[in-house]
N, C-alpha and C. Protein backbone atom coordinates (compact mmCIF):
# COMPACT_ATOMS: atom_id res chain seq x y z
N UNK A 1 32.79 41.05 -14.47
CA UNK A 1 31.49 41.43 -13.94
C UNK A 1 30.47 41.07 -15.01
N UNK A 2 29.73 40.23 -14.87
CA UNK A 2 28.44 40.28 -15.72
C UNK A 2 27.04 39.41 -14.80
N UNK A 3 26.41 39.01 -16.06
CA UNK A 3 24.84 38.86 -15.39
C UNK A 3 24.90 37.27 -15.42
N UNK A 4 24.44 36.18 -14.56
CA UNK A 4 24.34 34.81 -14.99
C UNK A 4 23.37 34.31 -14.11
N UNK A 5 22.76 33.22 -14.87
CA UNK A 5 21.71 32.44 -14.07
C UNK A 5 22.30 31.35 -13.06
N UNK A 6 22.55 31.33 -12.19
CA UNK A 6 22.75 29.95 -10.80
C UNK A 6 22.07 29.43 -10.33
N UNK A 7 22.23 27.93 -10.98
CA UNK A 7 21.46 27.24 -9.94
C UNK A 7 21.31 26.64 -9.09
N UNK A 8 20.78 26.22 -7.96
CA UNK A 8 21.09 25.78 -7.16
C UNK A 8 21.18 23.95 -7.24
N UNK A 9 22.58 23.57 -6.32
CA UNK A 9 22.78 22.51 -6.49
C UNK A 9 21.52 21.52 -6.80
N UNK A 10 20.76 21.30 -6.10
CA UNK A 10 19.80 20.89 -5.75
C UNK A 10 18.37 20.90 -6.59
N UNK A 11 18.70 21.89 -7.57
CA UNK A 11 17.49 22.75 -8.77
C UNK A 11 16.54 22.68 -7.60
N UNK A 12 16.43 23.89 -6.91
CA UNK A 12 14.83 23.49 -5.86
C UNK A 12 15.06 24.96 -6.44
N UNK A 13 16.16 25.69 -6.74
CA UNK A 13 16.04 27.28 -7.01
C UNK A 13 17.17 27.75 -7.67
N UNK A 14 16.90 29.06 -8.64
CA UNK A 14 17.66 29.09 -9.85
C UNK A 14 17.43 30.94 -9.29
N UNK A 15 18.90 31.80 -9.22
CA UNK A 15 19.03 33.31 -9.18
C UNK A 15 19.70 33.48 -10.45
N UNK A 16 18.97 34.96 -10.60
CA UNK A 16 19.14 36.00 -11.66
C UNK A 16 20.36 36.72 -10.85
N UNK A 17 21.35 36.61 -11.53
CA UNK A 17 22.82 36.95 -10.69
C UNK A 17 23.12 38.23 -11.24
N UNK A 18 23.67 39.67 -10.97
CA UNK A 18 24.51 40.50 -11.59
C UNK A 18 25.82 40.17 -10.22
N UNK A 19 26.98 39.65 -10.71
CA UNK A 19 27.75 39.30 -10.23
C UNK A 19 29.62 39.67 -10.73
N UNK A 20 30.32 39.44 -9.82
CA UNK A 20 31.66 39.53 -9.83
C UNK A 20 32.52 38.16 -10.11
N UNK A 21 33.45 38.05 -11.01
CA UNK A 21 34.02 36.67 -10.95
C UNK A 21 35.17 36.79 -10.24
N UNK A 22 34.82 35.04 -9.30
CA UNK A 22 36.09 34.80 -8.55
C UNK A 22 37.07 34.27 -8.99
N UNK A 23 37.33 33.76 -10.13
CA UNK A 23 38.94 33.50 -10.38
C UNK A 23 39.68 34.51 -10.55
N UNK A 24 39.39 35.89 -10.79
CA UNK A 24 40.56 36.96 -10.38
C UNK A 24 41.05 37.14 -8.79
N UNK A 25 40.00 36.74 -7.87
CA UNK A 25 40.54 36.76 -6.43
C UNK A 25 41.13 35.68 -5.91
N UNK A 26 40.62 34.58 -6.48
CA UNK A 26 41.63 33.14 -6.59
C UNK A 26 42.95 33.03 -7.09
N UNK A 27 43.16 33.53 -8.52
CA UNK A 27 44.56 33.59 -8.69
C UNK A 27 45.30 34.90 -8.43
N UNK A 28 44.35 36.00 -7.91
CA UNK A 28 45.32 37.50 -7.42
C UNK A 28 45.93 36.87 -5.84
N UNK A 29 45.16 36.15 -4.64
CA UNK A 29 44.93 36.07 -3.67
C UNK A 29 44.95 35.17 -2.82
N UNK A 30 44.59 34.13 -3.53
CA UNK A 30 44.19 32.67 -3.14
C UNK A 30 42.91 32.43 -2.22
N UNK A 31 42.21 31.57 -1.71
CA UNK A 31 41.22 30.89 -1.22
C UNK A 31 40.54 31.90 -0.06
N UNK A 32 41.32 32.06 1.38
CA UNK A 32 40.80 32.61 2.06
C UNK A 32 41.31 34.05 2.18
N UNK A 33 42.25 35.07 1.50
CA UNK A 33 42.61 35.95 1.48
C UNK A 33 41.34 36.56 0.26
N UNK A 34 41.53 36.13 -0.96
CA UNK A 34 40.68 35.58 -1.67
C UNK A 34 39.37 36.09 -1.37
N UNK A 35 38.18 35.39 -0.49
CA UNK A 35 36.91 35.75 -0.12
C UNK A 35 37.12 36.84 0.90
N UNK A 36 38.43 37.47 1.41
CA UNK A 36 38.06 38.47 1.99
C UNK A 36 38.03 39.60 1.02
N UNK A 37 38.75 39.41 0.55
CA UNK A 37 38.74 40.78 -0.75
C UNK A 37 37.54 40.80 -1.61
N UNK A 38 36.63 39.21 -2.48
CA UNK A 38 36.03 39.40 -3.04
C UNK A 38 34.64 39.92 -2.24
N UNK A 39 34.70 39.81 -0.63
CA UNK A 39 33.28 40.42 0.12
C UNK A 39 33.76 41.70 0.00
N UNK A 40 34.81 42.51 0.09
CA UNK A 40 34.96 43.67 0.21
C UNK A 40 34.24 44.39 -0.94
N UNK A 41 35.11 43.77 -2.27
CA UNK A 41 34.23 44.26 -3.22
C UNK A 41 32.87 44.44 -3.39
N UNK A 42 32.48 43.07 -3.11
CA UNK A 42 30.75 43.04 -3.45
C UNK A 42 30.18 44.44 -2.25
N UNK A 43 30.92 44.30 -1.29
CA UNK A 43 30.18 45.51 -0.48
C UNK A 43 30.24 46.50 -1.03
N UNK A 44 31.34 47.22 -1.86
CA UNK A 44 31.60 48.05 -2.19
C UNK A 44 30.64 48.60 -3.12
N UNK A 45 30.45 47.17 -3.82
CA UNK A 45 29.76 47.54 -5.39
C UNK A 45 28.00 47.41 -4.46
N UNK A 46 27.65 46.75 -3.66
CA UNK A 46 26.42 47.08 -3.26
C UNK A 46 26.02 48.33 -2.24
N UNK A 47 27.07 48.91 -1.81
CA UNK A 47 26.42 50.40 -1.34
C UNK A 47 26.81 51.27 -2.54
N UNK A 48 27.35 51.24 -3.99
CA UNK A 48 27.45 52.01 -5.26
C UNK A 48 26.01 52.03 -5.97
N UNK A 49 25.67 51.22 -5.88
CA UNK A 49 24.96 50.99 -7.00
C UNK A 49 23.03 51.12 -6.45
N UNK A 50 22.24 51.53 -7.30
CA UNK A 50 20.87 52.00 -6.95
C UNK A 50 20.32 50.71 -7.40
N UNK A 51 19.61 49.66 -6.58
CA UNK A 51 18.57 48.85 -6.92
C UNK A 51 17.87 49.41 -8.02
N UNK A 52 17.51 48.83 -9.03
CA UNK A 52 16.83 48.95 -9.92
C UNK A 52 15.14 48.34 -10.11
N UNK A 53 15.28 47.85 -9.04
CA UNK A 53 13.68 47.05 -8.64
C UNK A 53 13.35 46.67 -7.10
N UNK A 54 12.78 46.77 -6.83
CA UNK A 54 12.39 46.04 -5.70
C UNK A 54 12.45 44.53 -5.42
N UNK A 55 12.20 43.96 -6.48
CA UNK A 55 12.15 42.55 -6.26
C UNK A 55 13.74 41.73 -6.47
N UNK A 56 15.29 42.85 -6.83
CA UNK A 56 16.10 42.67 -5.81
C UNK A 56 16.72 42.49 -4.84
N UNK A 57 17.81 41.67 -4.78
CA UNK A 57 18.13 41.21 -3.20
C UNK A 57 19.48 41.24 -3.34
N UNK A 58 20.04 42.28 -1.48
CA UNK A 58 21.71 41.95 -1.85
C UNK A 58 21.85 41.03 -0.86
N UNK A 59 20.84 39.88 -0.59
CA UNK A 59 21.03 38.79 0.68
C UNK A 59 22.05 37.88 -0.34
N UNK A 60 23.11 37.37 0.43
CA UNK A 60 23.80 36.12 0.02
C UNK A 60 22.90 34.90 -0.30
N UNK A 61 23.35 34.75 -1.61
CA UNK A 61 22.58 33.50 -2.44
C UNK A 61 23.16 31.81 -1.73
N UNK A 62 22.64 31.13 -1.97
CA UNK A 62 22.86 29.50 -1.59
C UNK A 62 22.96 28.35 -2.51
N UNK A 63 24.05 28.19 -3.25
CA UNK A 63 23.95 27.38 -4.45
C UNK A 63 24.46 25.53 -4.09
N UNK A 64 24.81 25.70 -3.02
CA UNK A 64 25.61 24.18 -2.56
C UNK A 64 25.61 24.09 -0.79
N UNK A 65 25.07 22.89 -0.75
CA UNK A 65 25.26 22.35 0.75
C UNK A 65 26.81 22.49 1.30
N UNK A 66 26.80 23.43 2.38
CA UNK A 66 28.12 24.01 2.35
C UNK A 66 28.72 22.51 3.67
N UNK A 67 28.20 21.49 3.98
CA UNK A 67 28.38 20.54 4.45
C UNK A 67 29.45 19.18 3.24
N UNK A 68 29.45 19.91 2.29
CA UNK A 68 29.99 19.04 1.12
C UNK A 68 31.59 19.64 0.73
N UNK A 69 32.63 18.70 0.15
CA UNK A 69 33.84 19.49 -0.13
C UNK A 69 33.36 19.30 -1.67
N UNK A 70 34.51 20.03 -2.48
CA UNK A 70 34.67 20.10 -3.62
C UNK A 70 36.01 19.94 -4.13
N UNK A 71 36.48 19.56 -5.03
CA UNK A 71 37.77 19.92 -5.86
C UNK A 71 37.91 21.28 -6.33
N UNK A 72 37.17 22.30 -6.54
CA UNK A 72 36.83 23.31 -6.70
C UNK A 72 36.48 24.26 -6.08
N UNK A 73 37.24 25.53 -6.15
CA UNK A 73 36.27 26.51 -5.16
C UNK A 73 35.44 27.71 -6.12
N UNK A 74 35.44 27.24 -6.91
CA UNK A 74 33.97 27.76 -8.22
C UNK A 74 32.62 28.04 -7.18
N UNK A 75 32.44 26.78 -6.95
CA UNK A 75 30.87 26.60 -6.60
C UNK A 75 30.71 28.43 -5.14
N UNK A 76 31.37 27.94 -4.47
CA UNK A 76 31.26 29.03 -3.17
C UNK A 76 31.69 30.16 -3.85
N UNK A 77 32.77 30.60 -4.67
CA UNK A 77 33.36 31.72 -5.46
C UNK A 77 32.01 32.33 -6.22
N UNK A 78 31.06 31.72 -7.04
CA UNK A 78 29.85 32.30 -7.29
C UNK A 78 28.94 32.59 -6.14
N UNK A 79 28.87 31.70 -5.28
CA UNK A 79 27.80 32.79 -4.40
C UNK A 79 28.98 33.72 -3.66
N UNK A 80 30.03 34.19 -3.64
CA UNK A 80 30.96 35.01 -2.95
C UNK A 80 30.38 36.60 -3.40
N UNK A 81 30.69 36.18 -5.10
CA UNK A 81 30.36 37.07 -5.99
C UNK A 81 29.26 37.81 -6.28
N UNK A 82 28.23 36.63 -5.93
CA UNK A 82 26.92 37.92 -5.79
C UNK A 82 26.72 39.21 -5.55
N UNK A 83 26.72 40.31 -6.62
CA UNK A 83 26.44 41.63 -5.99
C UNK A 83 24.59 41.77 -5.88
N UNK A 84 24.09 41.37 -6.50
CA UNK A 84 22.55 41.70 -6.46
C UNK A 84 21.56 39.88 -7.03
N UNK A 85 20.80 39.87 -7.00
CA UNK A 85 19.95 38.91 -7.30
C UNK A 85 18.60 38.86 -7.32
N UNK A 86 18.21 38.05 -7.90
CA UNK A 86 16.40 37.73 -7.80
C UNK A 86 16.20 36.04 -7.61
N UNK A 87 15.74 35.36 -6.74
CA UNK A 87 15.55 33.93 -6.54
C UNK A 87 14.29 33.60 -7.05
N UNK A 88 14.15 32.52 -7.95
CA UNK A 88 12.84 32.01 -8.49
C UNK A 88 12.86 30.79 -7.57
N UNK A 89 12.06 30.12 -7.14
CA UNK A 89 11.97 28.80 -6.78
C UNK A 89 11.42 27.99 -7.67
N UNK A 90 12.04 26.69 -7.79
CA UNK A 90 11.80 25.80 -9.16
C UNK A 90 10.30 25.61 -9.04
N UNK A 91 9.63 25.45 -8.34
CA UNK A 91 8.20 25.37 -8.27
C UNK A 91 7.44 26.34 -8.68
N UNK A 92 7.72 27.43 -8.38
CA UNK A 92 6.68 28.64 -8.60
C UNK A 92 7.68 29.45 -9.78
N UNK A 93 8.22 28.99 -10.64
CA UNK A 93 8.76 30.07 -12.03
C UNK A 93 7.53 31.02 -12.56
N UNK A 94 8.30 32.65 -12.57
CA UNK A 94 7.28 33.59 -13.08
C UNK A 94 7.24 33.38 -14.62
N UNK A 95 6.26 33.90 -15.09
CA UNK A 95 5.91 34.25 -16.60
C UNK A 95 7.11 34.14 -17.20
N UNK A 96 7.13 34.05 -18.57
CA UNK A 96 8.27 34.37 -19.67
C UNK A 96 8.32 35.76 -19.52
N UNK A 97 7.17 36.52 -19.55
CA UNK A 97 7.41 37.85 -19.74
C UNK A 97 8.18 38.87 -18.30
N UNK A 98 7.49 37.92 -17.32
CA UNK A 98 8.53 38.61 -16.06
C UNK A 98 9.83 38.43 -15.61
N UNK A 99 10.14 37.10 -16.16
CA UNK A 99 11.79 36.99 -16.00
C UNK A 99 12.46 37.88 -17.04
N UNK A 100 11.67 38.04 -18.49
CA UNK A 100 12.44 38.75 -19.49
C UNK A 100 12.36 40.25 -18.73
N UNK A 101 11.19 40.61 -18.39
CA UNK A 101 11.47 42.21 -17.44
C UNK A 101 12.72 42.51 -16.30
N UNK A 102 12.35 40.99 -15.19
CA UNK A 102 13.95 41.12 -14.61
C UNK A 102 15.33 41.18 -15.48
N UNK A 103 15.33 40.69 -16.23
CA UNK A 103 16.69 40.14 -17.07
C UNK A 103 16.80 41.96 -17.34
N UNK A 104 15.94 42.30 -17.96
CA UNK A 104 16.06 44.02 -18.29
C UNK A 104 16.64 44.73 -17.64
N UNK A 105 16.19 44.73 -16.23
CA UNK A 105 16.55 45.92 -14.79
C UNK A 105 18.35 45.40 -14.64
N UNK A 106 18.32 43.81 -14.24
CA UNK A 106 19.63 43.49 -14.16
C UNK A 106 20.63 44.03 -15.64
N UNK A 107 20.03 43.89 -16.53
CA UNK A 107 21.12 44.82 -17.22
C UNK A 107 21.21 46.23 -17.16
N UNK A 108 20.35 46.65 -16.85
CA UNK A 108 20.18 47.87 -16.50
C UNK A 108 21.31 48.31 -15.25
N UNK A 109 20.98 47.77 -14.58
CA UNK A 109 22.17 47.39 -13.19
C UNK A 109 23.42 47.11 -13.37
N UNK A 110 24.03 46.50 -14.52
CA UNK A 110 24.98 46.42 -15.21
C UNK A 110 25.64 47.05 -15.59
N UNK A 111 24.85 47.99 -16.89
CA UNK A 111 25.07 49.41 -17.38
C UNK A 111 25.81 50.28 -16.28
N UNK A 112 25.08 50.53 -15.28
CA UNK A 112 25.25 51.02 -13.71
C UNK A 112 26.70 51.28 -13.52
N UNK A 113 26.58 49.89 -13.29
CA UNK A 113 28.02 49.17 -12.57
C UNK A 113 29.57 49.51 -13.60
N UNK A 114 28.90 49.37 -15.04
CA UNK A 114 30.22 49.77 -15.81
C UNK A 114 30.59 51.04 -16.02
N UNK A 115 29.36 51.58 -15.83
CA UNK A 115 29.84 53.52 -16.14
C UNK A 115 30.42 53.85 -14.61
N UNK A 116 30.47 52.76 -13.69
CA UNK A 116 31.28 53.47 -12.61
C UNK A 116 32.93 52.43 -12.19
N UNK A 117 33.29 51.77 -13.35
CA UNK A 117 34.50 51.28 -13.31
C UNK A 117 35.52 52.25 -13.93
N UNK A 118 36.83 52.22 -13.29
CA UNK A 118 37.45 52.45 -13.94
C UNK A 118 38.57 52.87 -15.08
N UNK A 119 37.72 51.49 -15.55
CA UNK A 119 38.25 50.87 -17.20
C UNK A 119 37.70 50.04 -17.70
N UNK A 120 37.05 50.33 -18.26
CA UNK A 120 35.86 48.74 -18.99
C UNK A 120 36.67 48.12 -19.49
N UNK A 121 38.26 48.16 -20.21
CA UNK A 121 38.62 47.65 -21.18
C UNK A 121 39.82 47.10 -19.77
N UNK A 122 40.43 47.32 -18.50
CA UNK A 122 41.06 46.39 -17.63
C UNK A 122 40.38 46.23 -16.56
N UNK A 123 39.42 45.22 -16.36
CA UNK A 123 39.22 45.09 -15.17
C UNK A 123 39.97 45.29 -14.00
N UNK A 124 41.21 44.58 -14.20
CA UNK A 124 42.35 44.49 -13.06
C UNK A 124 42.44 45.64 -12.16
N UNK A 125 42.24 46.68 -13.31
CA UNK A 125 42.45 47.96 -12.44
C UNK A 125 41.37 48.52 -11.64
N UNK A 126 40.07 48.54 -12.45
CA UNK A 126 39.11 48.64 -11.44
C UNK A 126 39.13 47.93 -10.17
N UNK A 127 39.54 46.57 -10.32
CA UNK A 127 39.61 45.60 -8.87
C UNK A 127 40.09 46.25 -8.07
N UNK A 128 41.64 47.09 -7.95
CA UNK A 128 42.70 47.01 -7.59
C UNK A 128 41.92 48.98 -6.88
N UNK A 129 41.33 49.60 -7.88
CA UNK A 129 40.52 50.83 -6.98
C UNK A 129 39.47 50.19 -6.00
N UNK A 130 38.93 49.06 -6.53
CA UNK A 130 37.81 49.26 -5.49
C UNK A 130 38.43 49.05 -3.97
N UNK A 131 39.66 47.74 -4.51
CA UNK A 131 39.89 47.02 -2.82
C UNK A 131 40.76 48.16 -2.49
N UNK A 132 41.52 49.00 -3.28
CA UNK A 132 42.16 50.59 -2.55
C UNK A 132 41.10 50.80 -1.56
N UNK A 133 39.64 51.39 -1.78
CA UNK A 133 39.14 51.97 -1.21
C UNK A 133 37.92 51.35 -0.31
N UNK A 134 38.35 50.09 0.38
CA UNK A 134 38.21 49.14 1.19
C UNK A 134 39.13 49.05 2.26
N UNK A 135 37.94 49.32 4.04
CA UNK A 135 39.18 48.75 5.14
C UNK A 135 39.27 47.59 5.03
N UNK A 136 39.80 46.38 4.30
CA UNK A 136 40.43 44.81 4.27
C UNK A 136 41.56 44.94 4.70
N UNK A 137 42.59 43.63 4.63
CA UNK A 137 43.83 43.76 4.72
C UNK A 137 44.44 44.29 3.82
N UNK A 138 45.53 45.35 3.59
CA UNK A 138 45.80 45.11 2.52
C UNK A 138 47.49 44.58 2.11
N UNK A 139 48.07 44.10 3.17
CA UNK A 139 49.07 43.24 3.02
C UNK A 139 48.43 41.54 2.47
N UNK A 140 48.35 41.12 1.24
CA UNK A 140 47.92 39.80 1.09
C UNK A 140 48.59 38.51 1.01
N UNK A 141 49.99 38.99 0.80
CA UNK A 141 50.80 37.35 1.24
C UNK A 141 51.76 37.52 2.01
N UNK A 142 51.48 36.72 2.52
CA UNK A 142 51.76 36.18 4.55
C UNK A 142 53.33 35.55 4.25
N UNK A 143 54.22 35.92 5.09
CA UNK A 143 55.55 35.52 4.99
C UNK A 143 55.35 34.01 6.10
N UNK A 144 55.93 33.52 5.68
CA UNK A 144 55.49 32.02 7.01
C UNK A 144 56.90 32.49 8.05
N UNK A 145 56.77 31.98 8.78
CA UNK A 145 58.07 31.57 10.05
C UNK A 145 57.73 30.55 10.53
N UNK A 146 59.02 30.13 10.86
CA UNK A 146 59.69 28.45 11.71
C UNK A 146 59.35 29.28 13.00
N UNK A 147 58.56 28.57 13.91
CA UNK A 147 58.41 28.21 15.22
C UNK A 147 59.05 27.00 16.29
N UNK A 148 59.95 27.87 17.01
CA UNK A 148 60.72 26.50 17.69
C UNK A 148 59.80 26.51 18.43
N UNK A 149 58.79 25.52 18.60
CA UNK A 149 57.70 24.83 19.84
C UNK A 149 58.31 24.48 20.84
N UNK A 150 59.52 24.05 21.17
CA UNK A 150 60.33 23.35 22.35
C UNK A 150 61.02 24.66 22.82
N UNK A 151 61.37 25.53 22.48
CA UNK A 151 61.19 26.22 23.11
C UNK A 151 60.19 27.47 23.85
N UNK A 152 59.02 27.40 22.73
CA UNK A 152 57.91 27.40 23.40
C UNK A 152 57.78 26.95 24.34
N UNK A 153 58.19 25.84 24.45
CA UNK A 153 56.94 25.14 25.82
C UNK A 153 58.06 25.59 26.92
């Protein structure tokens, strides 16, 4: 869990992120088991936690034309992760002094977020309470079966 700047593919717009990382739901989970657990969380952690400003947002951020593949599922795994944000648009950037004020609240929001994990020192385990106390699935790997189709049909 920490704070990072994203930008968007495109630089038309750059968010002030307090966010969750997805390679623990990637290698706990894999891809689409994966983003169901890491939305669970973020929900979790966004009805926990008290906005610290108004000029917060828990709208899902947009960092990549989701019309594009990747070798990677980084790019979508950060906007998955979004728990809170602030969007600047590359055109209209606020003051030095008002992004340094946001940067403040988001740590502030931070602070938040860690006095209610817990274990600051294993994440794993915090993960593993929050998605406890999440309706998701919580069976996450799928046994496959052989389908005789011919006798299907």
């Amino acid at each position: 869990i920490y704070i990072a700047y994203l930008f968007a593919e495109d630089m038309s717009k750059v968010y002030l992120s307090l966010m969750q990382g997805w390679t623990y739901y990637y290698n706990e989970f894999g891809t689409k088991i994966g983003q169901i657990k890491i939305n669970a969380a973020l929900n979790y952690w966004r009805n926990s936690l008290n906005l610290t400003s108004s000029t917060f947002s828990t709208q899902d951020i947009h960092l990549i034309d989701p019309s594009k593949r990747y070798d990677t599922s980084l790019p979508r795994g950060y906007e998955l992760g979004n728990i809170m944000s602030i969007k600047y648009d590359a055109g209209q950037l606020p003051t030095n002094q008002k992004m340094e004020d946001d940067l403040s609240l988001m740590i502030q929001s931070l602070e938040e977020l860690k006095s209610k994990l817990i274990s600051t020192k294993d994440i794993d385990l915090s993960n593993k309470y929050v998605l406890s106390r999440t309706n998701i699935i919580k069976n996450h790997k799928r046994t496959p079966t052989k389908r005789d189709y011919d006798q299907q049909s």
